[in-house]
N, C-alpha and C. Protein backbone atom coordinates (compact mmCIF):
# COMPACT_ATOMS: atom_id res chain seq x y z
N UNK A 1 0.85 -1.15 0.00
CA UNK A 1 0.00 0.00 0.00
C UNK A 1 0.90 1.22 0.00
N UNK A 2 0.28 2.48 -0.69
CA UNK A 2 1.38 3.45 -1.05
C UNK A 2 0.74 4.75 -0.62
N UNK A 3 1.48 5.61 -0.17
CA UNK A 3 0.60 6.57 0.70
C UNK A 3 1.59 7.88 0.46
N UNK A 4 0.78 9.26 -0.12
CA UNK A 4 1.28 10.51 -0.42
C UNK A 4 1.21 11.20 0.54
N UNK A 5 1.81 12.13 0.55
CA UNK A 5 1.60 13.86 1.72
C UNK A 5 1.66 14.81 0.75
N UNK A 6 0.61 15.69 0.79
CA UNK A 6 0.79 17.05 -0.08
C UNK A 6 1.02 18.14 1.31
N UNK A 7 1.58 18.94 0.98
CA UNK A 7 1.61 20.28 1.11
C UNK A 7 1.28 21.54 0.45
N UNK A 8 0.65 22.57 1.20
CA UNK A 8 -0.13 23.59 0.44
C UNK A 8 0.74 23.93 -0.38
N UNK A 9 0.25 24.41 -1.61
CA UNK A 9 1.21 25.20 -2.17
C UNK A 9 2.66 24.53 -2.77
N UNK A 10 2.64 23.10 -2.95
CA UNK A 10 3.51 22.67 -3.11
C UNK A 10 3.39 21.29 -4.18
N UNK A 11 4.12 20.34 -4.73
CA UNK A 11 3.77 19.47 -5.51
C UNK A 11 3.65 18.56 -4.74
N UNK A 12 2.73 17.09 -4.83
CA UNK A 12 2.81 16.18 -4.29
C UNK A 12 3.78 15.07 -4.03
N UNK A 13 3.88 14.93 -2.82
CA UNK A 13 5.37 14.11 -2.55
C UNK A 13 5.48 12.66 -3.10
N UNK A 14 6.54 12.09 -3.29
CA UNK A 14 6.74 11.00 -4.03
C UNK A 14 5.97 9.85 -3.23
N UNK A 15 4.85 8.87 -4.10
CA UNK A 15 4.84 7.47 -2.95
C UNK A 15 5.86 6.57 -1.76
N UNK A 16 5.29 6.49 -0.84
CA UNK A 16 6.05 6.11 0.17
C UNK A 16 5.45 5.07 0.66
N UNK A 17 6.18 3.68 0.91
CA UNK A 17 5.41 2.40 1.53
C UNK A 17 5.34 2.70 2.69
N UNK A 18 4.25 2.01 3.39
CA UNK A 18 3.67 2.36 4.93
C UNK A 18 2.17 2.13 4.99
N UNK A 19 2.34 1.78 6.04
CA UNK A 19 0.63 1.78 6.96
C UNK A 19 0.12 2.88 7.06
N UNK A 20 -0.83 3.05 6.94
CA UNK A 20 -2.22 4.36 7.74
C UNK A 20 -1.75 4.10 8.94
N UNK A 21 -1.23 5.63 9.28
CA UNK A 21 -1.13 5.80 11.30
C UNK A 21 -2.34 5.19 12.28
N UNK A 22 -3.29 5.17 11.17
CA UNK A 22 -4.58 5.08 12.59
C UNK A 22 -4.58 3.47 12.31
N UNK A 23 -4.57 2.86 11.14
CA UNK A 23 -4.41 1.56 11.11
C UNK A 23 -3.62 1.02 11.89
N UNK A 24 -2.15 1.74 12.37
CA UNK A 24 -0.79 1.12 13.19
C UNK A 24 -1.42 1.31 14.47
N UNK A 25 -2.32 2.16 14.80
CA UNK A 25 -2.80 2.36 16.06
C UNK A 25 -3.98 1.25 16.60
N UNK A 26 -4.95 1.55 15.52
CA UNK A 26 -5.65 0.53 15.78
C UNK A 26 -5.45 -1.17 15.93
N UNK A 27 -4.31 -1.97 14.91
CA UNK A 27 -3.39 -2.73 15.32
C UNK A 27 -3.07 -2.80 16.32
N UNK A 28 -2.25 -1.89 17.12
CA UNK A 28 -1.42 -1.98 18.35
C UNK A 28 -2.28 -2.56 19.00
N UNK A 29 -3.75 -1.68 19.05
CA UNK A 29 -4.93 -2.62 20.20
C UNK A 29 -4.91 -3.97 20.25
N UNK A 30 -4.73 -4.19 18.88
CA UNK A 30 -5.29 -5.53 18.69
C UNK A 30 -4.45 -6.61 19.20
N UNK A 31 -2.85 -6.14 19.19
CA UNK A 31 -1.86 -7.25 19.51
C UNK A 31 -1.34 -7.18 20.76
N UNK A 32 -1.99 -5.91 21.47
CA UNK A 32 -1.34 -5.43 23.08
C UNK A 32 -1.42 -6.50 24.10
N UNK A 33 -2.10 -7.77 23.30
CA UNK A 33 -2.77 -8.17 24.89
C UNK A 33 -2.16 -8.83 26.00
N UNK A 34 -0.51 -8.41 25.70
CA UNK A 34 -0.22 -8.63 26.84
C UNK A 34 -0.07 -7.78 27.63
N UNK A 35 -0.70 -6.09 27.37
CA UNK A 35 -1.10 -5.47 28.68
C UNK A 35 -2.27 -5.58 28.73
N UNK A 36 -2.80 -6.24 28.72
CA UNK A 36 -4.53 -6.71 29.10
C UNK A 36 -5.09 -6.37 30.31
N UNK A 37 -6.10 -5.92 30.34
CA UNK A 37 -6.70 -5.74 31.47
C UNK A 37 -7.52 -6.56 32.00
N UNK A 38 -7.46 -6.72 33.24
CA UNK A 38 -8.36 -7.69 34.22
C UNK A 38 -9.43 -7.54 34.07
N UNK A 39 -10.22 -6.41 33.86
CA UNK A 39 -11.40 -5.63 34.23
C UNK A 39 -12.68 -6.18 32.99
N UNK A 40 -12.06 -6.04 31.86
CA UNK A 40 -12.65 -5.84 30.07
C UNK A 40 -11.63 -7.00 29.76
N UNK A 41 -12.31 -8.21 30.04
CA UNK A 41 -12.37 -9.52 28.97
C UNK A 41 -12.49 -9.18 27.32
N UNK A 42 -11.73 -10.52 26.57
CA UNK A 42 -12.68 -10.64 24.89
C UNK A 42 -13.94 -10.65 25.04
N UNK A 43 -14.51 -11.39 26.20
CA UNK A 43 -15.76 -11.64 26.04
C UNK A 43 -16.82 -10.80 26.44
N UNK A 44 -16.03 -10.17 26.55
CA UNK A 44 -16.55 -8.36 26.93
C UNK A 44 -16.78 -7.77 26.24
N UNK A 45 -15.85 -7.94 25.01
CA UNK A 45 -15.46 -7.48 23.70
C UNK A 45 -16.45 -8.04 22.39
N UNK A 46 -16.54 -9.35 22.56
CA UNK A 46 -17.88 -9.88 22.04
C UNK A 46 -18.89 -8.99 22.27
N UNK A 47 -19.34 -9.35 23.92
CA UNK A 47 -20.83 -8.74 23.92
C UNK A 47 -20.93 -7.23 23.52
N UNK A 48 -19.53 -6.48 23.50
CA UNK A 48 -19.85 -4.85 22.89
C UNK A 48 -19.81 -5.01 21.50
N UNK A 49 -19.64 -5.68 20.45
CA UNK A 49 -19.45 -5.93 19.79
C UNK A 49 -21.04 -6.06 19.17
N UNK A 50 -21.60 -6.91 19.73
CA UNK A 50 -23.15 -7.53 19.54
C UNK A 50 -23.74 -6.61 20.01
N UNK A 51 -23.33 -5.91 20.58
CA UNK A 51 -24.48 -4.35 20.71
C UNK A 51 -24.69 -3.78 19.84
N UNK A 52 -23.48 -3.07 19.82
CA UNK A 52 -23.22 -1.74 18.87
C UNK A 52 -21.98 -1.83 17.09
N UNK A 53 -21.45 -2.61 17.34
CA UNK A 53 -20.29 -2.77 16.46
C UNK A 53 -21.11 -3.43 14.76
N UNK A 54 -20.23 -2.56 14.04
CA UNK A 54 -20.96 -2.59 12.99
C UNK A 54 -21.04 -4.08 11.71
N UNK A 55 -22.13 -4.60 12.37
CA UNK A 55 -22.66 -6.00 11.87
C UNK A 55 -22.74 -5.80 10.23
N UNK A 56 -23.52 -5.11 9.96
CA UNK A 56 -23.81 -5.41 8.54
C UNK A 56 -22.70 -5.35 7.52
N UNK A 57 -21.48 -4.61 8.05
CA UNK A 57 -20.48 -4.48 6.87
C UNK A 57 -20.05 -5.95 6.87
N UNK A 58 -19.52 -6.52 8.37
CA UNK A 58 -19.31 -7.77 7.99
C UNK A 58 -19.43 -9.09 7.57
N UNK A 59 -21.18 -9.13 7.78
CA UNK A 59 -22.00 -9.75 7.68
C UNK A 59 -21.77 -9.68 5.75
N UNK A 60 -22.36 -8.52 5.11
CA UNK A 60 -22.11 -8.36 4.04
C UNK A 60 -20.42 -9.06 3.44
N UNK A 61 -19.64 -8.87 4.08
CA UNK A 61 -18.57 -9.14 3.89
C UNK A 61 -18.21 -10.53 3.50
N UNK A 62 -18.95 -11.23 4.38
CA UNK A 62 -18.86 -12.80 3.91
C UNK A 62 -17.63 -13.68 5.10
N UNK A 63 -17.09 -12.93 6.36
CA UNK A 63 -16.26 -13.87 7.27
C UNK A 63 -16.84 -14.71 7.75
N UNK A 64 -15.97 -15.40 8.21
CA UNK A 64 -16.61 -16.21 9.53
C UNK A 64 -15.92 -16.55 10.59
N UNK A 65 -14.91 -16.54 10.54
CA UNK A 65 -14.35 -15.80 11.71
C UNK A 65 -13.35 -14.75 12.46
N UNK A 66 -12.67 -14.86 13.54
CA UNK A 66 -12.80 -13.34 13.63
C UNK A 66 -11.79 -13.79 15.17
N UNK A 67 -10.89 -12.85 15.45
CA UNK A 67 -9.73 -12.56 16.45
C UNK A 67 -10.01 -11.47 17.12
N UNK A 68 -9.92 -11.69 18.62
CA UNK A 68 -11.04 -10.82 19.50
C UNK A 68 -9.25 -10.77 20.54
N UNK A 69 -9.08 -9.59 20.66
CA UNK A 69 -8.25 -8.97 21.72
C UNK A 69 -8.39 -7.76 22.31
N UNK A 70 -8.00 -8.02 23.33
CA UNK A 70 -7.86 -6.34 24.92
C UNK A 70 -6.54 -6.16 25.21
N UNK A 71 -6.27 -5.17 24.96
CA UNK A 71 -5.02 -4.31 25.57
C UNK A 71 -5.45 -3.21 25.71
N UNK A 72 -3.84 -2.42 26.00
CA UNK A 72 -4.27 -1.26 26.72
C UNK A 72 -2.95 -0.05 25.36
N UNK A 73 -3.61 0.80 24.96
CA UNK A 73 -2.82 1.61 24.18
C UNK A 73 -1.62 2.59 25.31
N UNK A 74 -0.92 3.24 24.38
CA UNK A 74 0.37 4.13 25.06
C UNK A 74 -0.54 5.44 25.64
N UNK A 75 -1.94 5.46 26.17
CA UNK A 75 -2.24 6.32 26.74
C UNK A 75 -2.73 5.65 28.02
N UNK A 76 -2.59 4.22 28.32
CA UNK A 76 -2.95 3.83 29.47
C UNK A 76 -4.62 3.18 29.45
N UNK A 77 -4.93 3.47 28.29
CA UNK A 77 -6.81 3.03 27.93
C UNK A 77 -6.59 1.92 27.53
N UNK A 78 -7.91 0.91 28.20
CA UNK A 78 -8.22 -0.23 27.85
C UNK A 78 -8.66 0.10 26.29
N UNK A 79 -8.29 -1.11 25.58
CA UNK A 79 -8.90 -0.97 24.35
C UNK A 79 -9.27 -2.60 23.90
N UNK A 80 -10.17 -2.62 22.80
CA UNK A 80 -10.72 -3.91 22.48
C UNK A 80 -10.59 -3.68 20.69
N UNK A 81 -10.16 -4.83 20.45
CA UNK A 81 -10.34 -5.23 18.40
C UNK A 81 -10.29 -6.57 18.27
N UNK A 82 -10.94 -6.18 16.71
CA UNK A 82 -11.64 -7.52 16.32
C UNK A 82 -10.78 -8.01 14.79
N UNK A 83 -10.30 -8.28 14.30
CA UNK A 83 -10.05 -8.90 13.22
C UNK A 83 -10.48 -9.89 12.34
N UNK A 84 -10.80 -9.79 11.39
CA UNK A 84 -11.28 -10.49 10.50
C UNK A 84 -10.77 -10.84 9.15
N UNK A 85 -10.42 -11.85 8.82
CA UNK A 85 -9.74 -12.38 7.37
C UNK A 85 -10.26 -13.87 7.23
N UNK A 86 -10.12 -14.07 5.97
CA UNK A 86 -10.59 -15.81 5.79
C UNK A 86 -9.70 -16.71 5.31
N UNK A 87 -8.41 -16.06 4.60
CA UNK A 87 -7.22 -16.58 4.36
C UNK A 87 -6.17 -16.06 3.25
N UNK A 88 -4.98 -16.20 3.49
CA UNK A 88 -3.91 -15.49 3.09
C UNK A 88 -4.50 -14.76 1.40
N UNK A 89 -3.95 -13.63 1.21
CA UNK A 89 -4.67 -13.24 -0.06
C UNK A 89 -5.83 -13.26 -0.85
N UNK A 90 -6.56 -12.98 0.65
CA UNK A 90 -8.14 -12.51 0.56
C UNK A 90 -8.21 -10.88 1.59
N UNK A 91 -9.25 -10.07 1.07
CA UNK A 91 -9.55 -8.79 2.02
C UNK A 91 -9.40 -9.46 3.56
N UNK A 92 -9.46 -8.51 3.83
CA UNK A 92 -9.35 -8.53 5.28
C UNK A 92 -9.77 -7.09 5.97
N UNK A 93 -10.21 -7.29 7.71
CA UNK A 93 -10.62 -5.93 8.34
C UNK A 93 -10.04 -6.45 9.64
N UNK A 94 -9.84 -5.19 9.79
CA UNK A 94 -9.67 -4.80 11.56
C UNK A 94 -10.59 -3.75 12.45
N UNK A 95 -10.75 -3.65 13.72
CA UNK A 95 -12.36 -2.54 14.12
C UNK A 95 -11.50 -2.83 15.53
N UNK A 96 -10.93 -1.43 16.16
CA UNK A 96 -10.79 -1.46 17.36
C UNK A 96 -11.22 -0.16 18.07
N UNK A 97 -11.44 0.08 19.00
CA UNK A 97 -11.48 1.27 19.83
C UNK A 97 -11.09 1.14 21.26
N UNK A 98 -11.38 2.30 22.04
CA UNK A 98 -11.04 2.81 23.38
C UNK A 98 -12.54 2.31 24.23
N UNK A 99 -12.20 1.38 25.12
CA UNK A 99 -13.49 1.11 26.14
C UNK A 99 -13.85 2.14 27.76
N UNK A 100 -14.92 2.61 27.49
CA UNK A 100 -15.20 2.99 28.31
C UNK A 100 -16.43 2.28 29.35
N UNK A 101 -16.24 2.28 30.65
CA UNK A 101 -17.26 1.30 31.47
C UNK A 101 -17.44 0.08 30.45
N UNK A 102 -18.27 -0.62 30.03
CA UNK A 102 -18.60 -1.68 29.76
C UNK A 102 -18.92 -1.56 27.99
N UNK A 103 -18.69 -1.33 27.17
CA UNK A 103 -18.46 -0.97 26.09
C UNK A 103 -17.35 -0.47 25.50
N UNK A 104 -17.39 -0.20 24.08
CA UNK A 104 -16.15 0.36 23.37
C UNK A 104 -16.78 2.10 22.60
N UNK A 105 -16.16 2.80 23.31
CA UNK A 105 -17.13 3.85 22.60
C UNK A 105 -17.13 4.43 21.33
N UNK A 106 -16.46 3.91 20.14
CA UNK A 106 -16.34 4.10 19.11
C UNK A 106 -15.32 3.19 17.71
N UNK A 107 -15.92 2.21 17.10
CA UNK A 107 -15.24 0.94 16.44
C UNK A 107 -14.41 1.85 15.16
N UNK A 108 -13.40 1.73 15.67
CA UNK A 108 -12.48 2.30 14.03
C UNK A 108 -12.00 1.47 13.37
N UNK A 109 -12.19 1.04 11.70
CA UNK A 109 -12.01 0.13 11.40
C UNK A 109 -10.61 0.42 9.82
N UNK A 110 -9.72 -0.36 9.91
CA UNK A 110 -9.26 -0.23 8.72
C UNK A 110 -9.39 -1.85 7.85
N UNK A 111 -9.12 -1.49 6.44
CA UNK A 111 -9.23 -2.84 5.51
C UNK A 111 -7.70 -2.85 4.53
N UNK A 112 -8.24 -3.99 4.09
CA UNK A 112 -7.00 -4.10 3.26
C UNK A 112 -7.83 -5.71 1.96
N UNK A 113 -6.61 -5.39 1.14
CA UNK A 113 -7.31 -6.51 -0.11
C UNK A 113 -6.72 -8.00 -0.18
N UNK A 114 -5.48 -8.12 0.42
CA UNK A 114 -4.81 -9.19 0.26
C UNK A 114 -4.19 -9.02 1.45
N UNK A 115 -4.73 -9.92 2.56
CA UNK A 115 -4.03 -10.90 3.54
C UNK A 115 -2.69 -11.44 3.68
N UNK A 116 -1.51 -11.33 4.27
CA UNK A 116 -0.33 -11.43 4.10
C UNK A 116 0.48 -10.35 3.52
N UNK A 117 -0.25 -9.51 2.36
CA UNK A 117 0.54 -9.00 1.23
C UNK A 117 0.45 -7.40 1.56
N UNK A 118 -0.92 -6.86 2.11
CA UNK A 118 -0.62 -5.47 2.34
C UNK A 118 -1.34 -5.46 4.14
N UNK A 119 -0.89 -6.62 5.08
CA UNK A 119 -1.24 -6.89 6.11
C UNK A 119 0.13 -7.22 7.11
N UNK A 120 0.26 -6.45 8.12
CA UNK A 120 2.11 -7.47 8.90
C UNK A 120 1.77 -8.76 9.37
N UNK A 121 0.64 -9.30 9.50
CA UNK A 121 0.82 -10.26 10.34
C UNK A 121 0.31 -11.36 9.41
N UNK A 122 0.46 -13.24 9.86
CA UNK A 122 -0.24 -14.17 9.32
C UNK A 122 -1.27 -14.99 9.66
N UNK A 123 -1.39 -15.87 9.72
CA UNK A 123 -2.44 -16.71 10.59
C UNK A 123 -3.28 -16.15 11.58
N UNK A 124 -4.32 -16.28 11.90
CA UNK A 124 -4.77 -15.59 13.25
C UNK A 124 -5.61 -16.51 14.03
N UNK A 125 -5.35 -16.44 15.21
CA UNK A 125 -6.03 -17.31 16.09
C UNK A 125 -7.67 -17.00 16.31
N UNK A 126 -8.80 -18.45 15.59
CA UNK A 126 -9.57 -17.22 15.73
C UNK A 126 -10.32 -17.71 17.21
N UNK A 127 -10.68 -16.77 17.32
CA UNK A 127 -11.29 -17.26 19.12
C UNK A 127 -12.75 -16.44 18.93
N UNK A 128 -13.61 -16.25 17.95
CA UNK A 128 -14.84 -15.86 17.99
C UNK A 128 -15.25 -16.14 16.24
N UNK A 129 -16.87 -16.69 16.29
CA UNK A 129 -17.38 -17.06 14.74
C UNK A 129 -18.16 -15.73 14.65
N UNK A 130 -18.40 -15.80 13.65
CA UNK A 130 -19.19 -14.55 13.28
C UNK A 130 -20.28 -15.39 12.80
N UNK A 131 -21.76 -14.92 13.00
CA UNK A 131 -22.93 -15.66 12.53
C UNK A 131 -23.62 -15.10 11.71
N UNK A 132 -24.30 -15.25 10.92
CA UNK A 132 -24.55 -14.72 9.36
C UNK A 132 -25.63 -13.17 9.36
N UNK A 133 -25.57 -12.93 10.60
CA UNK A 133 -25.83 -11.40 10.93
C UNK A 133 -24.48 -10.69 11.04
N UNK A 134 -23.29 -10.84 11.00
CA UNK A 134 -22.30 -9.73 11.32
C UNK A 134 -22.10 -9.75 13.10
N UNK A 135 -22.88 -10.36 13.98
CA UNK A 135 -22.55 -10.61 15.39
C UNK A 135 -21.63 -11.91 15.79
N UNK A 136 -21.24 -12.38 16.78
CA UNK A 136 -20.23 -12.62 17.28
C UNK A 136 -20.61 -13.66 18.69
N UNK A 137 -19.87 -14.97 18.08
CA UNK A 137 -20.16 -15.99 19.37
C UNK A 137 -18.58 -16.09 19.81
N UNK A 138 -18.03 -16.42 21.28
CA UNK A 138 -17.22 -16.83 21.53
C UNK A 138 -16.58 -18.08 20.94
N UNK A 139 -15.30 -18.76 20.65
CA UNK A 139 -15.38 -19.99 20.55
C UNK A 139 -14.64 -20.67 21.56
């Protein structure tokens, strides 16, 4: 994936390989969990998930399953994400946010087209199915 910076008044800068910042951020949630918090389980993360978290894109999407982690970002906030891919060089999504009390108060999600190829990581453990609404069982 190839990503520009313009400046006003200026020509556009040459392509540069790299991640979306908010993608590297939202990531971080996802792989933190070894500062995990006691408090906000996955399965915490599920049930906010099955509230509020946005079913129909994935549902539409066609997964089925899906990598559920809690950590805590470099501001000290619990955070929860979900990952979703079906196998190497297929789309793929990620949806994490910042939890507040018993929820996540806002799912930020980035995508990508090929699994492995414009993604850092491989395999994923999945520890939640997705059911043909876009919601979310433990496994």
């Amino acid at each position: 994936m190839l990503h520009t910076q313009e400046v006003a008044g200026s020509k556009p800068a040459a392509p540069t390989p790299g991640l979306p910042r908010r993608w590297v951020i939202v990531f971080a949630l996802l792989i933190a969990a070894v500062g995990c918090s006691s408090f906000f389980s996955a399965s915490d993360c599920v049930a906010s998930w099955n509230e509020d978290g946005p079913h129909a894109t994935i549902a539409a999407e066609g997964y089925v399953v899906a990598e559920i982690s809690v950590g805590e970002n470099k501001a000290g906030q619990t955070g929860c994400g979900a990952l979703f891919h079906s196998a190497p060089r297929r789309p793929w999504r990620v949806y994490g946010g910042v939890v507040e009390g018993r929820t996540v108060l806002r799912w930020d999600t980035q995508a990508g087209s090929s699994w492995t190829v414009d993604s850092p990581e491989g395999p994923i453990d999945a520890t939640a199915r997705v059911r043909p609404d876009g919601t979310l069982t433990s496994t």
